[in-house]
N, C-alpha and C. Protein backbone atom coordinates (compact mmCIF):
# COMPACT_ATOMS: atom_id res chain seq x y z
N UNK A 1 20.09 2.13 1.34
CA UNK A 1 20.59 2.24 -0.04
C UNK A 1 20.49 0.89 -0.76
N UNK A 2 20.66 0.16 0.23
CA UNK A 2 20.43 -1.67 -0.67
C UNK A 2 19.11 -1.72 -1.06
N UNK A 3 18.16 -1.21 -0.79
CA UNK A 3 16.45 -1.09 -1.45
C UNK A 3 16.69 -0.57 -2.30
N UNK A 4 17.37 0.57 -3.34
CA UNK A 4 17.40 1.09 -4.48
C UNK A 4 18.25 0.03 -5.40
N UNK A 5 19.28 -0.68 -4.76
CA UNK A 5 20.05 -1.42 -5.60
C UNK A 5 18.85 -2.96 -6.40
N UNK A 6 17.88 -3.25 -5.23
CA UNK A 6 17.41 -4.31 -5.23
C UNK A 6 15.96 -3.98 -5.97
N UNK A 7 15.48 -2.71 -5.65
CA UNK A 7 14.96 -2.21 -6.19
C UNK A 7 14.88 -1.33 -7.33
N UNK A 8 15.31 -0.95 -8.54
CA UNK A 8 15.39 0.30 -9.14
C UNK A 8 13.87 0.81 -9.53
N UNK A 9 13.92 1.64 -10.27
CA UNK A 9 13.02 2.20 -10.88
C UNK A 9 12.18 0.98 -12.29
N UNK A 10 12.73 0.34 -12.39
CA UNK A 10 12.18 -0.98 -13.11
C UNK A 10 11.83 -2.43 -12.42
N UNK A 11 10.19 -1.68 -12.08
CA UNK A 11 9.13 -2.48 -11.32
C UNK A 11 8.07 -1.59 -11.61
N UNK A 12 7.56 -2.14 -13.26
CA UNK A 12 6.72 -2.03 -13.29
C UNK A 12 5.54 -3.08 -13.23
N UNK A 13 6.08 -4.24 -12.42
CA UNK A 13 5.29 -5.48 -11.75
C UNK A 13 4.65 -5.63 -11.00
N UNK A 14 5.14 -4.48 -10.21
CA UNK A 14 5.40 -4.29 -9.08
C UNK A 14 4.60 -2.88 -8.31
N UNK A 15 3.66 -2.79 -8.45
CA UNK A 15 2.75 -1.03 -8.30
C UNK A 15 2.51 -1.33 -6.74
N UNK A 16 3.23 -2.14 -5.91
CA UNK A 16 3.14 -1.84 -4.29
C UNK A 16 4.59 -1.37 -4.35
N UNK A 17 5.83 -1.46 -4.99
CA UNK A 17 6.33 -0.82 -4.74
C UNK A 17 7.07 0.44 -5.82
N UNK A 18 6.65 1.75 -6.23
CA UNK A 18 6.57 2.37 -7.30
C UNK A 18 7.81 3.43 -7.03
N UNK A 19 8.77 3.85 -8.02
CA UNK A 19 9.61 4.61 -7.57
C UNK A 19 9.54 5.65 -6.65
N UNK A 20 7.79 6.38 -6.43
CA UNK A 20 8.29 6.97 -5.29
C UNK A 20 8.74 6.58 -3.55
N UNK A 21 8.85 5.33 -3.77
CA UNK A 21 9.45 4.88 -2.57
C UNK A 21 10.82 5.20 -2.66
N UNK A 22 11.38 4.83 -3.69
CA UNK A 22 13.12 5.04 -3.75
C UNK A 22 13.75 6.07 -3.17
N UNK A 23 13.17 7.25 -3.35
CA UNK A 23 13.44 8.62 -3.21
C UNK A 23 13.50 8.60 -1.59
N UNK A 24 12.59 8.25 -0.82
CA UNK A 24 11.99 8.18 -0.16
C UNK A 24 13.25 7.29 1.06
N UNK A 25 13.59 6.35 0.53
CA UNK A 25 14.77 5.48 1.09
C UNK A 25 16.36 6.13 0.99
N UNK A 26 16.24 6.97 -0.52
CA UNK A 26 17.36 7.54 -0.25
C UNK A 26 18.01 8.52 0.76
């Protein structure tokens, strides 16, 4: 759950890591 905090859905810098990872961690 600390990858969604550290991560949100705002990384769009970021296209290695793209929200469908989040989901994915949750």
């Amino acid at each position: 759950m600390t990858y969604l905090s550290t991560f949100p859905l705002s990384t769009p810098k970021n296209p290695t890591l793209p929200y469908v990872k989040l989901p994915e961690y949750d």
